[in-house]
Protein backbone atom coordinates (compact mmCIF):
# COMPACT_ATOMS: atom_id res chain seq x y z
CA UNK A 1 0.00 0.00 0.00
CA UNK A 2 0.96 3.23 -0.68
CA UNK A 3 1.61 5.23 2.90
CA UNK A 4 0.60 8.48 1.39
CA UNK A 5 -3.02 6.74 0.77
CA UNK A 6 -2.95 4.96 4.09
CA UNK A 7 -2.08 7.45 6.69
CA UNK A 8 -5.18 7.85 8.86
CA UNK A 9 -6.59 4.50 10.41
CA UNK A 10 -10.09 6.79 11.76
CA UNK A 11 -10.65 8.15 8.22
CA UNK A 12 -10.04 4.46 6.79
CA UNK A 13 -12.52 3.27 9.15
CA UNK A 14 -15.05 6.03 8.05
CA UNK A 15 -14.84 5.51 5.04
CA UNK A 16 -14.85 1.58 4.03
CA UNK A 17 -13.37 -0.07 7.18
CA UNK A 18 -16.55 -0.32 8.46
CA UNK A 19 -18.07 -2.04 5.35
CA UNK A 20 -15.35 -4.77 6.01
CA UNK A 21 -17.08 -6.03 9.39
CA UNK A 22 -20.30 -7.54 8.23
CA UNK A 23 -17.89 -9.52 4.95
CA UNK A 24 -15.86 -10.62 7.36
CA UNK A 25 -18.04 -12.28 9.75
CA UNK A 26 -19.82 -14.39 6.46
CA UNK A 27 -15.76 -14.91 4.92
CA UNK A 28 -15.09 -16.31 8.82
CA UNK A 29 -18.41 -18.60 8.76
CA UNK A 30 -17.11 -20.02 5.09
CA UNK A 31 -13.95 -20.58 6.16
CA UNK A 32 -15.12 -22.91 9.37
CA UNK A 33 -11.86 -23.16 10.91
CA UNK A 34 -11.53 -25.26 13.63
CA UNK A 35 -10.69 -23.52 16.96
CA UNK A 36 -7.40 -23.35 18.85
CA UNK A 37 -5.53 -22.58 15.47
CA UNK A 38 -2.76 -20.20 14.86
CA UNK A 39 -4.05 -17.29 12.66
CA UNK A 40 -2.06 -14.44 10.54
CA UNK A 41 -4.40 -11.39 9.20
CA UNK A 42 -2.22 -10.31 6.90
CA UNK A 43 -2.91 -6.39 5.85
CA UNK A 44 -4.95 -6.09 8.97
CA UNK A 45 -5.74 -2.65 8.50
CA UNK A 46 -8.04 -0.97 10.90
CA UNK A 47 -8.86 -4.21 12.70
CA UNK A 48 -11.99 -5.32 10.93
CA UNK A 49 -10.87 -9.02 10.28
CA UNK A 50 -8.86 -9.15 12.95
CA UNK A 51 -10.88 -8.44 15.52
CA UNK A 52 -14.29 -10.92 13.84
CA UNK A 53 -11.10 -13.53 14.50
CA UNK A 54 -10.85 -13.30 18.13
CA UNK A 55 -14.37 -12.99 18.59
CA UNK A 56 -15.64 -15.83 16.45
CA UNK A 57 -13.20 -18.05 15.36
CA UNK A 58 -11.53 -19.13 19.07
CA UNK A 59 -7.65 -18.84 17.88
CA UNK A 60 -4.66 -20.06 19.93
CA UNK A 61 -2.83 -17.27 18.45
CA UNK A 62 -3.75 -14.31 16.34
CA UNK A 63 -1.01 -11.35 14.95
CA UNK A 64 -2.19 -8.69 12.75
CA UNK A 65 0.69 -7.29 10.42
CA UNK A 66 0.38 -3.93 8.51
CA UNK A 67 2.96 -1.20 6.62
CA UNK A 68 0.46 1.21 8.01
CA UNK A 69 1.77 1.98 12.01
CA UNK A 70 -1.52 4.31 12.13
CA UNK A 71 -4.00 1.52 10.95
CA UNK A 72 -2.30 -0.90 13.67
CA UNK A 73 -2.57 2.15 16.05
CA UNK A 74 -6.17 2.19 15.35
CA UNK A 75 -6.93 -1.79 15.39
CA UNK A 76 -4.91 -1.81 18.85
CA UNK A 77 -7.05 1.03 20.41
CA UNK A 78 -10.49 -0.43 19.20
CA UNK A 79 -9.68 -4.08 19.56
CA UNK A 80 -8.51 -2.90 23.34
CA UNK A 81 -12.25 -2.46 25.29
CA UNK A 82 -12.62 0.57 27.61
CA UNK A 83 -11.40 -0.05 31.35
CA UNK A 84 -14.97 -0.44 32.96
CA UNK A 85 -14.95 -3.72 30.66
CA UNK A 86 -12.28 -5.42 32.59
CA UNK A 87 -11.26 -7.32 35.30
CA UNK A 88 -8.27 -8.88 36.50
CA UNK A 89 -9.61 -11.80 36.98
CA UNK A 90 -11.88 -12.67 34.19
CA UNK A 91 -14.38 -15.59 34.74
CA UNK A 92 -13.94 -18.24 31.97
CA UNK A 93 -17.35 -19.31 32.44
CA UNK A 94 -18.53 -16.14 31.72
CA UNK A 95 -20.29 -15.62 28.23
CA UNK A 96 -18.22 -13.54 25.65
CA UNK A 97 -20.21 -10.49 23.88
CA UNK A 98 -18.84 -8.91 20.77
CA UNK A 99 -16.04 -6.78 22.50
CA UNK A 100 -12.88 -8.58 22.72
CA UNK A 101 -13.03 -8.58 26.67
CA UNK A 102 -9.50 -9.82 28.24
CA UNK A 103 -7.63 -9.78 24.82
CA UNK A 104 -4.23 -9.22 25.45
CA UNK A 105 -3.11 -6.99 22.80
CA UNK A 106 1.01 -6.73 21.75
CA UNK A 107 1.87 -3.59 19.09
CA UNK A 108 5.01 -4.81 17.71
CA UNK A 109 7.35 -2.99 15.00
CA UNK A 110 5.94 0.86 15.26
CA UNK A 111 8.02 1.60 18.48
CA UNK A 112 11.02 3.70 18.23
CA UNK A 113 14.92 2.02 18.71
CA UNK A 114 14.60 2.39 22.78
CA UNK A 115 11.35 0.75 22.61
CA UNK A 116 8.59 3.46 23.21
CA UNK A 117 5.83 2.52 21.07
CA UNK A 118 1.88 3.60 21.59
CA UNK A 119 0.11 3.61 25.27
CA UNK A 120 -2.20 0.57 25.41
CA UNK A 121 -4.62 0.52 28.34
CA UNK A 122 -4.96 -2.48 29.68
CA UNK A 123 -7.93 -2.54 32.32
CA UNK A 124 -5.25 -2.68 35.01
CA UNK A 125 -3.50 0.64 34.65
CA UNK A 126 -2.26 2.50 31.80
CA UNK A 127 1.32 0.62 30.43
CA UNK A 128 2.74 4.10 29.22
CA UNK A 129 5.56 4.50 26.52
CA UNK A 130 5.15 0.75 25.68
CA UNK A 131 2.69 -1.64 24.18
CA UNK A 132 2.62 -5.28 26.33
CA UNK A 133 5.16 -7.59 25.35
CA UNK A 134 6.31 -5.28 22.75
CA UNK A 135 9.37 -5.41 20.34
CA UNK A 136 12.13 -3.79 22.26
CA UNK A 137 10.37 -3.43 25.40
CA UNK A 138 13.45 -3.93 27.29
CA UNK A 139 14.40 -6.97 30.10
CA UNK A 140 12.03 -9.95 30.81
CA UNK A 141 11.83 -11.09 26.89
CA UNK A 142 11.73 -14.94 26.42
CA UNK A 143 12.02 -16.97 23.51
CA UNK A 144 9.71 -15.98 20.47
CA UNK A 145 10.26 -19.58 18.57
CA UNK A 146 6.49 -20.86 19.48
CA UNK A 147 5.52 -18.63 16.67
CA UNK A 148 8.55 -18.10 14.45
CA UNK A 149 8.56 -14.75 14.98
CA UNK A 150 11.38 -12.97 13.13
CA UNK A 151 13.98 -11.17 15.45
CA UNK A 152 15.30 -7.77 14.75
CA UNK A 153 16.81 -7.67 11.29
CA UNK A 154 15.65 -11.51 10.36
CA UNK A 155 13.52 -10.67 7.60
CA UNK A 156 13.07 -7.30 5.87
CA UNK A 157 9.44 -4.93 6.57
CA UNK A 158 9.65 -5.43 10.06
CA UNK A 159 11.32 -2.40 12.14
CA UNK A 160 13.98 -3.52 14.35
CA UNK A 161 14.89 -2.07 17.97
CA UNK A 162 17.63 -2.11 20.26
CA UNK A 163 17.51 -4.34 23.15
CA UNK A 164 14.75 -6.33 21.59
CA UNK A 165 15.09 -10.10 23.12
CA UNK A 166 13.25 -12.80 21.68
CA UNK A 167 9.78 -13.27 23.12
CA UNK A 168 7.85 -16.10 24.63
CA UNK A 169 4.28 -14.09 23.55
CA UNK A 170 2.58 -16.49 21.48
CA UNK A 171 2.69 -19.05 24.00
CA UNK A 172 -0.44 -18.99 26.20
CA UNK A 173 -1.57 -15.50 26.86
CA UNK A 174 0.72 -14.30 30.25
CA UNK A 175 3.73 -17.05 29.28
CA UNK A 176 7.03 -15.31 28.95
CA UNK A 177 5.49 -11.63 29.49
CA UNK A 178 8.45 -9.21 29.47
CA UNK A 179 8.49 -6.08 31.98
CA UNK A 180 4.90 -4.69 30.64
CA UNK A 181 3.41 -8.21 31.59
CA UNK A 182 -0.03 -7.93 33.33
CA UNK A 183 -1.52 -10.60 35.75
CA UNK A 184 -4.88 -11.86 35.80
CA UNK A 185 -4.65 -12.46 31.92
CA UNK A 186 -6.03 -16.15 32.39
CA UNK A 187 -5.55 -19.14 30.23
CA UNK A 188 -7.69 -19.56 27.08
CA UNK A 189 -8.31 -15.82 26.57
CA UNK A 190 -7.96 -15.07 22.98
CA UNK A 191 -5.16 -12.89 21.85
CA UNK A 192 -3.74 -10.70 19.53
CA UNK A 193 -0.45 -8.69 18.19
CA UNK A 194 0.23 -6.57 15.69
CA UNK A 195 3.31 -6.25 13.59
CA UNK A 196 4.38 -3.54 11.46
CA UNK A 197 5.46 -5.35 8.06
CA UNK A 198 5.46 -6.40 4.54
CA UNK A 199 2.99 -9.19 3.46
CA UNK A 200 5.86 -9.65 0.59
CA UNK A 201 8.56 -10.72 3.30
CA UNK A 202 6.19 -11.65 6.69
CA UNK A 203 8.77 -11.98 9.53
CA UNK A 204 7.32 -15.40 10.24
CA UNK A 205 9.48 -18.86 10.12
CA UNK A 206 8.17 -21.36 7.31
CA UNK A 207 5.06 -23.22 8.74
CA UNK A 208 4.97 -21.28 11.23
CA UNK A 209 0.89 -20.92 11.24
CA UNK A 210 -2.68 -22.56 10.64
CA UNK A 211 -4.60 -19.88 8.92
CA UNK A 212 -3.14 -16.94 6.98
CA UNK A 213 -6.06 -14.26 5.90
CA UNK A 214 -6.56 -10.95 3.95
CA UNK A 215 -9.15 -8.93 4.42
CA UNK A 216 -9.66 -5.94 1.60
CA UNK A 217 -5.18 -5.45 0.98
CA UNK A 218 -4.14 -8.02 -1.20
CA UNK A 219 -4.63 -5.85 -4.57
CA UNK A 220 -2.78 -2.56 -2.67
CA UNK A 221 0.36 -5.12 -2.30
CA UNK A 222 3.11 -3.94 -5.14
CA UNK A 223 3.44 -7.66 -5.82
CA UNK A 224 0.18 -10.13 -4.80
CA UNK A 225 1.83 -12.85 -6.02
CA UNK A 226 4.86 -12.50 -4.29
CA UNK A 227 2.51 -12.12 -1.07
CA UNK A 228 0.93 -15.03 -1.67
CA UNK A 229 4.08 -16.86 -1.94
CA UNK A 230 4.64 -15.79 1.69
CA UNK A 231 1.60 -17.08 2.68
CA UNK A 232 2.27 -20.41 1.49
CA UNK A 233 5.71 -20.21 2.90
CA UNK A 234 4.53 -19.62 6.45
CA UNK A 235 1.35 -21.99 6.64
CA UNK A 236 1.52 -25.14 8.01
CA UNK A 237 0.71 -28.30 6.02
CA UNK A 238 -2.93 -28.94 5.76
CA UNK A 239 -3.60 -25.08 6.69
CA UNK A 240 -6.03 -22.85 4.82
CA UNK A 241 -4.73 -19.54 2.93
CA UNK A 242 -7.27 -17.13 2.16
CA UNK A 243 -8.51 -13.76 1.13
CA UNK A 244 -11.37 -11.57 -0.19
CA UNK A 245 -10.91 -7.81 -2.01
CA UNK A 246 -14.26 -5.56 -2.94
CA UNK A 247 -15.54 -6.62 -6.47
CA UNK A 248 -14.86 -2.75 -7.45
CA UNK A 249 -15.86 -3.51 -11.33
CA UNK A 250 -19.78 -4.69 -10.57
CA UNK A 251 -20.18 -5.34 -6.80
CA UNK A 252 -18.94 -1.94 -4.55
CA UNK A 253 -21.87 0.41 -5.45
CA UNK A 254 -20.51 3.15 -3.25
CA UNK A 255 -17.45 3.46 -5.87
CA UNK A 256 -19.01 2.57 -8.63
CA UNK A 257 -21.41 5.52 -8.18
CA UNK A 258 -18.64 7.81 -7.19
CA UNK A 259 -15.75 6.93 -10.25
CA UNK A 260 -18.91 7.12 -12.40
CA UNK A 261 -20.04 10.86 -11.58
CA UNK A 262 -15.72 11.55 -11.46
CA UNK A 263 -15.63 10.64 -15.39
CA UNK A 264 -18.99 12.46 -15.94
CA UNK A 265 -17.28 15.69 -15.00
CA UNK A 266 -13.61 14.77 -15.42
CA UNK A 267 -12.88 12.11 -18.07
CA UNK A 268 -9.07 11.81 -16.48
CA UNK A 269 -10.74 10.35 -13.67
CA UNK A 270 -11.85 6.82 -15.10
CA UNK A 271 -8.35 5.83 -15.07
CA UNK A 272 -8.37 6.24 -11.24
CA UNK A 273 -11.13 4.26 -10.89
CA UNK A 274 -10.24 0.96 -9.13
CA UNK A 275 -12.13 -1.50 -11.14
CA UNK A 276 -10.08 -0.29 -13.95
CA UNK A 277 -6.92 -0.56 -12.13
CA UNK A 278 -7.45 -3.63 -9.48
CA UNK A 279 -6.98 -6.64 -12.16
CA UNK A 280 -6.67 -9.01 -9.09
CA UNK A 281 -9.87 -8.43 -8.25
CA UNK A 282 -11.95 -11.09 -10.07
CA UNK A 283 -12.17 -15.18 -9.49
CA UNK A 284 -10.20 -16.31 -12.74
CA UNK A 285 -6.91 -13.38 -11.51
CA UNK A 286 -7.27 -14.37 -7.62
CA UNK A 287 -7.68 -18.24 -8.65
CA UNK A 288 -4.85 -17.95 -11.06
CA UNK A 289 -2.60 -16.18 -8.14
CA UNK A 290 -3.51 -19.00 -5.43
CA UNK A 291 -2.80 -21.79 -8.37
CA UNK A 292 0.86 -20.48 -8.70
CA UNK A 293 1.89 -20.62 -5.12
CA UNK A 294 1.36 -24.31 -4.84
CA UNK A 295 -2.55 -24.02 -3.31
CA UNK A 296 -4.59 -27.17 -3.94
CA UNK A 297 -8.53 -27.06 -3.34
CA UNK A 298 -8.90 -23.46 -4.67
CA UNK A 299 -12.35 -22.26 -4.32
CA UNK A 300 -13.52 -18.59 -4.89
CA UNK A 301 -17.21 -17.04 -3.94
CA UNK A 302 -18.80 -13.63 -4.05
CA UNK A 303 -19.55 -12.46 -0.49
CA UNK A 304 -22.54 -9.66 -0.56
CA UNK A 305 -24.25 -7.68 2.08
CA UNK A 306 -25.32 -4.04 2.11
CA UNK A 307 -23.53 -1.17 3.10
CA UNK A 308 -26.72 1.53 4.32
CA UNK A 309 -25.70 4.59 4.76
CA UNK A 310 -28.01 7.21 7.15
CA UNK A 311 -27.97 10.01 4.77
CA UNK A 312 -25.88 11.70 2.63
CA UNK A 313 -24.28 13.26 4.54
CA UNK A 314 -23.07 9.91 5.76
CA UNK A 315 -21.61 8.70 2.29
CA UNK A 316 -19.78 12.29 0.88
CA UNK A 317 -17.72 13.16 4.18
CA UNK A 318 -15.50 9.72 4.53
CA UNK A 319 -14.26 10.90 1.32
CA UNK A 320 -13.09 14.22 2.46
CA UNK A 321 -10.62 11.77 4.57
CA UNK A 322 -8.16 11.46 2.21
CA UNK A 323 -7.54 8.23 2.73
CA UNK A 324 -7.95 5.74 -0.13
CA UNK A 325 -7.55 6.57 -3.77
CA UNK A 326 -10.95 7.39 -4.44
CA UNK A 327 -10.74 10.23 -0.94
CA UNK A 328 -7.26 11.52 -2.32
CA UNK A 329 -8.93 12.32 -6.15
CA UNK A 330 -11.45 14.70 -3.49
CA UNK A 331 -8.39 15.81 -1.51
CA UNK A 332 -6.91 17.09 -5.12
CA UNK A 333 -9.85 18.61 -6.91
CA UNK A 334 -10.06 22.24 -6.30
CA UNK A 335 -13.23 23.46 -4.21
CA UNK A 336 -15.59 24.26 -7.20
CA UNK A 337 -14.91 20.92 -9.01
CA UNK A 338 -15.35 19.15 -5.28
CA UNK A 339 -18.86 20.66 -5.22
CA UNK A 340 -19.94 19.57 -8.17
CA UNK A 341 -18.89 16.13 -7.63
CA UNK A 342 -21.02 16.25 -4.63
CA UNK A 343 -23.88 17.54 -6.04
CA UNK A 344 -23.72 15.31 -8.79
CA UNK A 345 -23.88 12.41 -6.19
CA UNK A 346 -26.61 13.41 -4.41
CA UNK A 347 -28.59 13.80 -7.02
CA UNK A 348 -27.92 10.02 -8.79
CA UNK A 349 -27.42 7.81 -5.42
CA UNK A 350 -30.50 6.03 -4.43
CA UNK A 351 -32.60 7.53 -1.65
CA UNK A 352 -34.97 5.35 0.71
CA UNK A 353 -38.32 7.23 2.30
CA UNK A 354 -36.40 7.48 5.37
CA UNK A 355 -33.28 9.66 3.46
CA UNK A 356 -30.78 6.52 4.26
CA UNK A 357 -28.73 5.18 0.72
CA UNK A 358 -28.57 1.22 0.97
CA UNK A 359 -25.41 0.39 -1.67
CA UNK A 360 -24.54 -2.86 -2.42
CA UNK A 361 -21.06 -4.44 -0.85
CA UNK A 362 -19.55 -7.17 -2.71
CA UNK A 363 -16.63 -8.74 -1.56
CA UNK A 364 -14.90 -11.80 -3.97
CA UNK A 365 -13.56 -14.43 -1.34
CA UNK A 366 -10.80 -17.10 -2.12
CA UNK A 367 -9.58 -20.18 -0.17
CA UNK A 368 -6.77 -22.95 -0.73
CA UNK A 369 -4.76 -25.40 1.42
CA UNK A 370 -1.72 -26.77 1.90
CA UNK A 371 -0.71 -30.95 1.53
């Protein structure tokens, strides 16, 4: 992805993150992983796959990589739930809602060379100047084998630090805790970390998990194919490698509409337009990628559900954000041309009785495995 497009993980969220939720709960139930697996969301982003993981799908381990140190920022703070949620002693009996209650969260590669990364709260205090169990966080760090975690320098796309020891955090959730380790953290309680990186070069050992998944990044990567290589070097035999991207040519009406009323006023514009540009992002390209890395029991599937917007008010400001390509074409059009693009919308989108705009959402989901 380029950084310049992917700066701010709130304005992400605004403007399509939160589209990603309701795909990735349906991708999840196709997928019907087993529980207790080891899981890589690979392109995390804001958190939207990642966080549907460790509330549906029961993982042993779960670690969220992303270029983007602002969308991991963003996962880490929503995927954290607010104090009053916690306890120190959580009850394992005790049913889970959809908040992650008593993940422990890790922020790994965004901290600086003496370790100082983002303030996580915890439920028991504030751990200022350093995420738990994070890369460089100083004495206490164990041995990070269980996963394969790359150490400083191992593998490129993953920032290094000084004084970073290996760490015992994938083993069960409070096993090998450095200095930032909290108690009460019981066994069994679902957790997750996220690590700054490239999904070209993941700083993961071969076979070193179950599941790898991609929620909504895989066509941003310079190279897919070269990240789904990675994929398939890191799973385990008989894992499951998957992914889904929005069907921008036919099935993301809330682009479609916009790249539509672009080239009405601006023909330059249809050569921004993603389902020009995406070619992954069809069943024969995303089939054809899988096929090449070695994946046996390829199987692709549209994904649909509706993204309804309140008003439209609702669907014009996310892309004032400037995040994404189709919110940086806004963030470059001077005012006038702006304002005509967004009357031009409001007069062609779809309005219910009630003023909301339901759009369709199509995602195009893929699966393999390993022998």
């Amino acid at each position: 992805m380029a950084h310049e497009l992917w700066a701010k993980g709130d304005a992400y969220e605004a403007y399509v993150g939160r589209w990603s939720r309701p795909v990735a709960a349906r991708f999840l139930t196709w997928l019907a992983v087993p529980p207790g697996r080891r899981w890589l969301d690979a392109g995390c982003g804001t958190g939207a796959l990642t966080g549907t993981i460790l509330t549906t799908a029961t993982p042993a381990q779960l670690t969220g990589l992303d270029p983007s140190t602002a969308f991991l920022t963003t996962a880490s703070s929503r995927l954290t739930p607010p104090p009053a949620t916690r306890t120190t002693s959580p009850d394992p009996a005790a049913p889970r809602s959809g908040s992650v209650a008593g993940a422990d969260l890790d922020l790994v590669g965004s901290s600086t060379a003496s370790g100082a990364g983002p303030d996580v709260d915890l439920g028991t205090g504030t751990v200022s100047g350093a995420a738990l169990n994070s890369a460089g966080s100083g004495p206490g760090g164990g041995s990070n084998a269980a996963l394969g975690l790359a150490g400083a320098g191992a593998r490129p796309g993953v920032a290094s630090s000084t004084g970073a020891g290996p760490e015992a955090a994938f083993g069960p959730p409070g096993a090998g805790s450095g200095s930032g380790a909290v108690s009460g953290v019981g066994a069994g309680v679902a957790r997750a970390r996220f690590v700054a990186g490239d999904a070209q070069a993941l700083p993961l050992a071969d076979a070193a998990v179950d599941v790898v998944v991609s929620g909504l990044a895989l066509n941003f990567v310079p190279s897919p194919a070269a990240a789904v290589a990675e994929f398939a070097r890191v799973i385990a035999p008989g894992g499951t490698v998957a992914a889904y991207v929005w069907d921008y040519a036919d099935g993301m009406a809330m682009m479609r509409y916009f790249w539509e009323a672009a080239a009405t006023l601006d023909p330059a514009a249809a050569e921004l337009d993603e389902g020009r540009r995406m070619s992954i992002c069809s069943p024969t390209a995303l089939s054809t990628l899988w096929s090449a890395a070695g994946l046996t029991a390829v199987t692709t599937r549209p994904i649909d559900t509706t993204a309804v917007f309140a008003d439209f008010d609702d669907y014009w400001t996310p892309f004032l954000g400037g995040t994404g390509p189709a919110p940086s074409y806004v963030a470059s059009l001077p005012s006038d041309h702006r304002d005509a693009l967004r009357d031009l919308l409001r007069v062609r989108l779809p309005h219910t009785a009630d003023g909301s705009i339901p759009l369709l959402a199509r995602a195009l989901a893929i699966r393999g495995t390993t022998t």
